[in-house]
C-alpha atoms as a PDB file:
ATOM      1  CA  UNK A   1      42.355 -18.199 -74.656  1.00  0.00           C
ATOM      2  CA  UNK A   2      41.527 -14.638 -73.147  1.00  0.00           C
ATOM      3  CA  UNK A   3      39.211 -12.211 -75.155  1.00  0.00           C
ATOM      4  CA  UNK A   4      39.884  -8.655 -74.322  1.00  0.00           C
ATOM      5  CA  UNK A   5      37.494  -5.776 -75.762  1.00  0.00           C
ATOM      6  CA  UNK A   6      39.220  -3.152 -77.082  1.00  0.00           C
ATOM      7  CA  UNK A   7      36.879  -0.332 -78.432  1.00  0.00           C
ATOM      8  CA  UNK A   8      33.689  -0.451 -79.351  1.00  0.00           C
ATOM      9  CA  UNK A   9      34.387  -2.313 -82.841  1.00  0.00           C
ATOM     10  CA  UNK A  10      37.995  -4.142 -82.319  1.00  0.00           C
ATOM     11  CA  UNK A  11      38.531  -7.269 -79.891  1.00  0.00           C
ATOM     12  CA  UNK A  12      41.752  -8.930 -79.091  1.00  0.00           C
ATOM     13  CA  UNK A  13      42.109 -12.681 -78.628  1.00  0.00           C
ATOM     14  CA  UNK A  14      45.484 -14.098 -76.983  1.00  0.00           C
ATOM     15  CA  UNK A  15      46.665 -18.171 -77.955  1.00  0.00           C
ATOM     16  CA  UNK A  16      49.130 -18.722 -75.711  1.00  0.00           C
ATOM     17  CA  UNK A  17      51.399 -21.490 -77.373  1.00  0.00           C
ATOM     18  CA  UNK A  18      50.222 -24.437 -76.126  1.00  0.00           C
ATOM     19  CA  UNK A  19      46.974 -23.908 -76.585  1.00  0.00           C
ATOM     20  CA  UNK A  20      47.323 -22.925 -80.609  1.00  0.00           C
ATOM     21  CA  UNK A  21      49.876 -26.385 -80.327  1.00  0.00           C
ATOM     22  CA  UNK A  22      46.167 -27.815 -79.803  1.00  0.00           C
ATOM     23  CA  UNK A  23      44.105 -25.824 -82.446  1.00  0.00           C
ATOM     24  CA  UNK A  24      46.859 -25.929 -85.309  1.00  0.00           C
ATOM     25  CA  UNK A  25      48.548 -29.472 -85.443  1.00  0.00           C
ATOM     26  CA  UNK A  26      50.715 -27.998 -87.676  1.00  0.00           C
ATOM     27  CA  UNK A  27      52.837 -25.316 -86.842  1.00  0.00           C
ATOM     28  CA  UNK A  28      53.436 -24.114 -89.778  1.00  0.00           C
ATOM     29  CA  UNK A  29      50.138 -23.804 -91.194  1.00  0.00           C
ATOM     30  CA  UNK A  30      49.620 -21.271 -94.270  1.00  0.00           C
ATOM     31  CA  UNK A  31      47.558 -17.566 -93.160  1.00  0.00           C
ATOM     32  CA  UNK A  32      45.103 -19.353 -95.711  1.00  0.00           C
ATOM     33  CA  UNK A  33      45.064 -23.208 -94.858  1.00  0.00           C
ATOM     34  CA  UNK A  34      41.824 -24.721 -93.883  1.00  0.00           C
ATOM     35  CA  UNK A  35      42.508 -25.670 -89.662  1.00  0.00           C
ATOM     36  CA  UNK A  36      43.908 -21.735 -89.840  1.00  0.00           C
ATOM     37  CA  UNK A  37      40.634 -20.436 -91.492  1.00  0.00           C
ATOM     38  CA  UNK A  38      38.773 -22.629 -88.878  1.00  0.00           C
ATOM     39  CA  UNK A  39      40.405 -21.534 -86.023  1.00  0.00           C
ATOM     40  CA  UNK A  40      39.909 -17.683 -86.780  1.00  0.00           C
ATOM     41  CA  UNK A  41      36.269 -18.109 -87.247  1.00  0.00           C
ATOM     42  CA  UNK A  42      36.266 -20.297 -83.925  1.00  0.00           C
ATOM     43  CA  UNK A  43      38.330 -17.330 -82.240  1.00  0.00           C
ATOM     44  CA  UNK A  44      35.975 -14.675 -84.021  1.00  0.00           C
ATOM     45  CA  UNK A  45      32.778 -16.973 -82.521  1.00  0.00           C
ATOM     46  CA  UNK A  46      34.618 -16.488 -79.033  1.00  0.00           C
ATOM     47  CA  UNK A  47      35.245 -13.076 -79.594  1.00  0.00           C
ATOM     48  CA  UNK A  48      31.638 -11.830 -80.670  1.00  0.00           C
ATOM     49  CA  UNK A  49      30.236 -14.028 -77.959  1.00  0.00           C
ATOM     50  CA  UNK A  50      32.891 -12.232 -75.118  1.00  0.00           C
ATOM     51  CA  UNK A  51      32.007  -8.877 -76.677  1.00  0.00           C
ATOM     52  CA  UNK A  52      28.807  -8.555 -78.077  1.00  0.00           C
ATOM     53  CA  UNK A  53      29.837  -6.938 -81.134  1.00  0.00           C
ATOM     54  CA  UNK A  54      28.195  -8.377 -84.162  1.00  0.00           C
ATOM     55  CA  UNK A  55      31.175  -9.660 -86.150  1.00  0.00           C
ATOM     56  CA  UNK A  56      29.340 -12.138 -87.803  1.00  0.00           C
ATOM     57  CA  UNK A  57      26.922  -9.540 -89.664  1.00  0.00           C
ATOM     58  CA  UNK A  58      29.383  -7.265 -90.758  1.00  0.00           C
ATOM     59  CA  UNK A  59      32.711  -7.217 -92.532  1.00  0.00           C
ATOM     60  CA  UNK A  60      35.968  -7.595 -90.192  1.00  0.00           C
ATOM     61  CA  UNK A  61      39.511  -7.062 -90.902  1.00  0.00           C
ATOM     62  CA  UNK A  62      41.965  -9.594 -89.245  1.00  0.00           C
ATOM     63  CA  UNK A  63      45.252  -9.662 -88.204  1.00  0.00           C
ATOM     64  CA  UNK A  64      47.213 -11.903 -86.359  1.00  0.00           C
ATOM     65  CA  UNK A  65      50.653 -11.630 -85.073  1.00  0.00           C
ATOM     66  CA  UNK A  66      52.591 -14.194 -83.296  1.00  0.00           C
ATOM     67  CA  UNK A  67      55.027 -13.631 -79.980  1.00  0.00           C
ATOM     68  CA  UNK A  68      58.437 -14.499 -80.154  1.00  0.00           C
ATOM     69  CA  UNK A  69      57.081 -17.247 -77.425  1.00  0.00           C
ATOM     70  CA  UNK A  70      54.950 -19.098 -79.730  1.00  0.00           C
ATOM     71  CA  UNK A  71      51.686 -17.117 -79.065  1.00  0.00           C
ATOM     72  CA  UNK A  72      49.427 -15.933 -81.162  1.00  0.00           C
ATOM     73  CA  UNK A  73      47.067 -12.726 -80.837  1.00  0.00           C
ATOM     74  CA  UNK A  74      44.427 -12.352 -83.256  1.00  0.00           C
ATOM     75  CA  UNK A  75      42.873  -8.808 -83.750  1.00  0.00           C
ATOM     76  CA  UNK A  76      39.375  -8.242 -84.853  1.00  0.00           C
ATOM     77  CA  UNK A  77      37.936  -4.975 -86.033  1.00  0.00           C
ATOM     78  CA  UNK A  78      34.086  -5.156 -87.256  1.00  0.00           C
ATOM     79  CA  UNK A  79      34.116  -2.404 -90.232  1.00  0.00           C
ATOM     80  CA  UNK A  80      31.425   0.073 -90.145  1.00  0.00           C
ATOM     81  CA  UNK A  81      29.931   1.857 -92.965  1.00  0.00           C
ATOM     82  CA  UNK A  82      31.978   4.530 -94.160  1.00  0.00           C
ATOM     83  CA  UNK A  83      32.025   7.316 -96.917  1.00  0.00           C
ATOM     84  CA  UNK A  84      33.476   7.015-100.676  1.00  0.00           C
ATOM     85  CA  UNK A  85      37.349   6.675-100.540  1.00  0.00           C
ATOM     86  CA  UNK A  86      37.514   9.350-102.453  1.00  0.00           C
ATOM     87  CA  UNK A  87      36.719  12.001-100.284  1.00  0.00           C
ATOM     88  CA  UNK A  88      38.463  10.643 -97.144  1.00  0.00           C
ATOM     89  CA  UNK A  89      41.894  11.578 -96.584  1.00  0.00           C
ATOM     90  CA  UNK A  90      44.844   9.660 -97.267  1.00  0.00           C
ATOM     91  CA  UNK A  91      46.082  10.078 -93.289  1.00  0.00           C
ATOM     92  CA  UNK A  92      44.793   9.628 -89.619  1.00  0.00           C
ATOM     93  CA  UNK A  93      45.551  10.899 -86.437  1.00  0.00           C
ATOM     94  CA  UNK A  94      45.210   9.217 -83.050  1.00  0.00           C
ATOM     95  CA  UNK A  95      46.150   9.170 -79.920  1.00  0.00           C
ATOM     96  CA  UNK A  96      46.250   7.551 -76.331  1.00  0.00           C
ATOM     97  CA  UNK A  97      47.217   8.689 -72.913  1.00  0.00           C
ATOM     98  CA  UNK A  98      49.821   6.474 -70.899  1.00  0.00           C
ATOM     99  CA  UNK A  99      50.309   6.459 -66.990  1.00  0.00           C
ATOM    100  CA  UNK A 100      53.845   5.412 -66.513  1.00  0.00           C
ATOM    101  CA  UNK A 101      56.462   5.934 -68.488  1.00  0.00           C
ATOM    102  CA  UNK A 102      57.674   2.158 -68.812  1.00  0.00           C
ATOM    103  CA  UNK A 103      53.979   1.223 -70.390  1.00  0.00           C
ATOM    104  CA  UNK A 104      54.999   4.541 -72.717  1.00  0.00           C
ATOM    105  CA  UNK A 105      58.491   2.999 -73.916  1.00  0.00           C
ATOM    106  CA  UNK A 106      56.774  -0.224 -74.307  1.00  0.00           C
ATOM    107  CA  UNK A 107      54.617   0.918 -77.214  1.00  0.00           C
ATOM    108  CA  UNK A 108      56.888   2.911 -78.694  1.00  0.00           C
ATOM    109  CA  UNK A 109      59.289   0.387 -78.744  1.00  0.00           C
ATOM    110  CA  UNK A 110      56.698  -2.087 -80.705  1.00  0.00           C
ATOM    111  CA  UNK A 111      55.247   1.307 -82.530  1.00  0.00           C
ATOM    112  CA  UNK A 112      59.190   1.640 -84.144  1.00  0.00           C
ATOM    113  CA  UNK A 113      58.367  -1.895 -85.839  1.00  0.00           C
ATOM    114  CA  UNK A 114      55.589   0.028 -87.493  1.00  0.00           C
ATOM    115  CA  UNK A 115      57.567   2.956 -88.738  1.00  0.00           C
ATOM    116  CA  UNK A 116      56.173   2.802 -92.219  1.00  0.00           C
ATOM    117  CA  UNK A 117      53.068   3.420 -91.526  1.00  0.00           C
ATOM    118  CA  UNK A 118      53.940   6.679 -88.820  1.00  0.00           C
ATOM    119  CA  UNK A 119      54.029   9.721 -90.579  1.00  0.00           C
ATOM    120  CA  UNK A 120      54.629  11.812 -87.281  1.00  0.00           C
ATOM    121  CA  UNK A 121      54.160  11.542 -83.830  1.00  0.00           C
ATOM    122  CA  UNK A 122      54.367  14.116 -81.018  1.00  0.00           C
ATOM    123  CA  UNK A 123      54.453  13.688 -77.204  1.00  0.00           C
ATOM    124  CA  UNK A 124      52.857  15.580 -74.710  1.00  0.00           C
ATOM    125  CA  UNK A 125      52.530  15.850 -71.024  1.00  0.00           C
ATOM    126  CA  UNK A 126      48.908  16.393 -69.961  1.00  0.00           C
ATOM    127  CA  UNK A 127      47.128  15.972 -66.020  1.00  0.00           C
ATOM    128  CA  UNK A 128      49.717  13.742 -64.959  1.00  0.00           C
ATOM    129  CA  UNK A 129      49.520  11.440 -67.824  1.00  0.00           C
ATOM    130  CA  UNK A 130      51.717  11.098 -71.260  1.00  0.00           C
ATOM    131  CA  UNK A 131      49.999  11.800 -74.451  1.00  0.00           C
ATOM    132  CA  UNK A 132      51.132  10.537 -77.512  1.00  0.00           C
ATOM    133  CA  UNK A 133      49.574  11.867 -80.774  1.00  0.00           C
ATOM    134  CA  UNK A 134      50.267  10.363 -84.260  1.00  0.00           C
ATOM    135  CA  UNK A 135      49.794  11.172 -87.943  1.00  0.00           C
ATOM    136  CA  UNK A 136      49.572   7.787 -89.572  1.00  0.00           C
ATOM    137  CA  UNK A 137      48.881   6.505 -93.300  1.00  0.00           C
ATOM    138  CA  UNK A 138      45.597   5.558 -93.158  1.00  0.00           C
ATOM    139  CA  UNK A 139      45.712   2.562 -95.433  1.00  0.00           C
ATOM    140  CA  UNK A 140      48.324   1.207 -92.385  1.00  0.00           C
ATOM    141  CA  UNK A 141      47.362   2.470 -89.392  1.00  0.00           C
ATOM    142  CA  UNK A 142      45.415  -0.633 -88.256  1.00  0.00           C
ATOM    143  CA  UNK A 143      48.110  -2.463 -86.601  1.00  0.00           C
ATOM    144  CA  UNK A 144      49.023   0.806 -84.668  1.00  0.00           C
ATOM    145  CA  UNK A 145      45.914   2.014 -83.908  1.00  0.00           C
ATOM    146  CA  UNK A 146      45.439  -1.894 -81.980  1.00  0.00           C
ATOM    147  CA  UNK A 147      48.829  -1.443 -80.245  1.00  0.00           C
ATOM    148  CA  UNK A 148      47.713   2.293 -78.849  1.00  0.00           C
ATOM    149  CA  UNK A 149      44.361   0.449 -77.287  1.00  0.00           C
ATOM    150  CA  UNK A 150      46.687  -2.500 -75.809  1.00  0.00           C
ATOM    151  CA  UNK A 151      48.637  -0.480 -74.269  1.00  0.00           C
ATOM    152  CA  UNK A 152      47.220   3.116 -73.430  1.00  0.00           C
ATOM    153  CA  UNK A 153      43.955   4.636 -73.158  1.00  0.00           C
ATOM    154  CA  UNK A 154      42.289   6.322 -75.961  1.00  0.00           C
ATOM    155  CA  UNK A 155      42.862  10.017 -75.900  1.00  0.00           C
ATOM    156  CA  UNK A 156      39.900  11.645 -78.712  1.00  0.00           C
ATOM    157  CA  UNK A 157      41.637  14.279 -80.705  1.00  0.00           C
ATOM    158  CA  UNK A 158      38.636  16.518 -80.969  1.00  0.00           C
ATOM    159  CA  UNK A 159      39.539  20.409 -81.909  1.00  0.00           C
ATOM    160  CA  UNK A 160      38.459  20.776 -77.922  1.00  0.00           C
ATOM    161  CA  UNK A 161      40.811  17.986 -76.716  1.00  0.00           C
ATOM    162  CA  UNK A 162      43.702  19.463 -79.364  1.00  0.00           C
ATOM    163  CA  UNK A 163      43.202  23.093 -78.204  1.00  0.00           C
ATOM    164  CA  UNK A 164      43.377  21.461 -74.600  1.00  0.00           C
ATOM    165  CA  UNK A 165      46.609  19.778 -75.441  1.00  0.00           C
ATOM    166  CA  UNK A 166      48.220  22.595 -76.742  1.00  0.00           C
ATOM    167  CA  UNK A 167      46.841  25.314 -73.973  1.00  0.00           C
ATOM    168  CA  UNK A 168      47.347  23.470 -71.045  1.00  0.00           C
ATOM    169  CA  UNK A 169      49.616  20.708 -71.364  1.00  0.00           C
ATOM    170  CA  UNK A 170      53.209  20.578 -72.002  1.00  0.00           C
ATOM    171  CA  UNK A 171      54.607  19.359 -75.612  1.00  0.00           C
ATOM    172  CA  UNK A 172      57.685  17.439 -74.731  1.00  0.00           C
ATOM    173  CA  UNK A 173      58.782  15.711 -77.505  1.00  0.00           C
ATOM    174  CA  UNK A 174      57.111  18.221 -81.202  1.00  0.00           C
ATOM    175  CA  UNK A 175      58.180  15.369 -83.561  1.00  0.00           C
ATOM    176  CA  UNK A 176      59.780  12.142 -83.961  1.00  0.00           C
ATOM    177  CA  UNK A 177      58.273  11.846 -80.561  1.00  0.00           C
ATOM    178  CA  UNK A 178      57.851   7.579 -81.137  1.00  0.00           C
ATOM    179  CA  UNK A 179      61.430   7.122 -82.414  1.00  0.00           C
ATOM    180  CA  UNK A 180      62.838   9.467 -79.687  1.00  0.00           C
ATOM    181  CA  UNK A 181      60.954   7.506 -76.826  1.00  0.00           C
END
């Protein structure tokens, strides 16, 4: 089991498949049987313990995904207090920076999977590092948002950063920029 912090509210914890073979007798346990609810609050024990964030005292969304090896990887994010719904918007933006290009096709390649959820995405090319921004549906950008931290750095999209971006760098790829990739 490995425990990797990915922001200050969201941890990722890797099964590999032998080791959930040990946790989950059964392979095909339901996302709502009782060894599967036991062995996400024994991963979310491990990962407040790794991390320090308090997941136990505050609400956390879940998801889990499996590898086409058998793995399983389990992402936690500990939800903060937030404002009425109805005055946030409906979409997000977000972005990370990537070093090398393969890491880059990487995530776009799993980011295509998500494609529902990507309402636009833009590439840019920014002190010798690859900046992918995206406009996302906010009720669905979870699972992208955890794929950007796994495999790039956080890039904040402050008016500064954006006016950075857009001054300095070099926009490479103005839309479809995930798809293209």
């Amino acid at each position: 089991m490995t425990v990797q912090r990915l922001s200050a509210q969201s941890v990722k914890v890797q099964l590999s498949a032998e080791e959930l073979a040990v946790f989950l007798h059964d392979a095909a346990a339901a996302p709502d049987s009782p060894q599967m609810l036991q062995l996400i609050s024994f991963m979310l024990a491990k990962a407040e313990l790794a991390s320090g964030i308090p997941f136990t005292s505050l609400p956390v969304t879940v998801e889990l995904l499996t590898g086409e090896d058998g793995s399983l990887a389990a992402y936690f994010t500990a939800q903060t207090a937030e404002e009425p719904s109805c005055k946030r918007s409906r979409t997000v933006r977000t972005a990370a920076g990537f070093a090398d290009r393969c890491t880059l096709k990487t995530c776009c390649a799993l980011l295509r999977q998500q494609s529902d959820a990507i309402l636009g995405s833009q590439l840019y090319q920014y002190r010798r590092q690859w900046i992918l921004s995206l406009k996302l549906k906010r009720e669905k950008a979870s699972a992208v948002h955890h794929l950007l931290l796994e495999y790039g750095r956080p890039f904040r999209l402050s008016a500064m950063n954006r006016a950075r971006l857009s001054e300095y760098g070099s926009c490479l790829l103005e839309k479809d920029a995930v798809q293209l990739i």
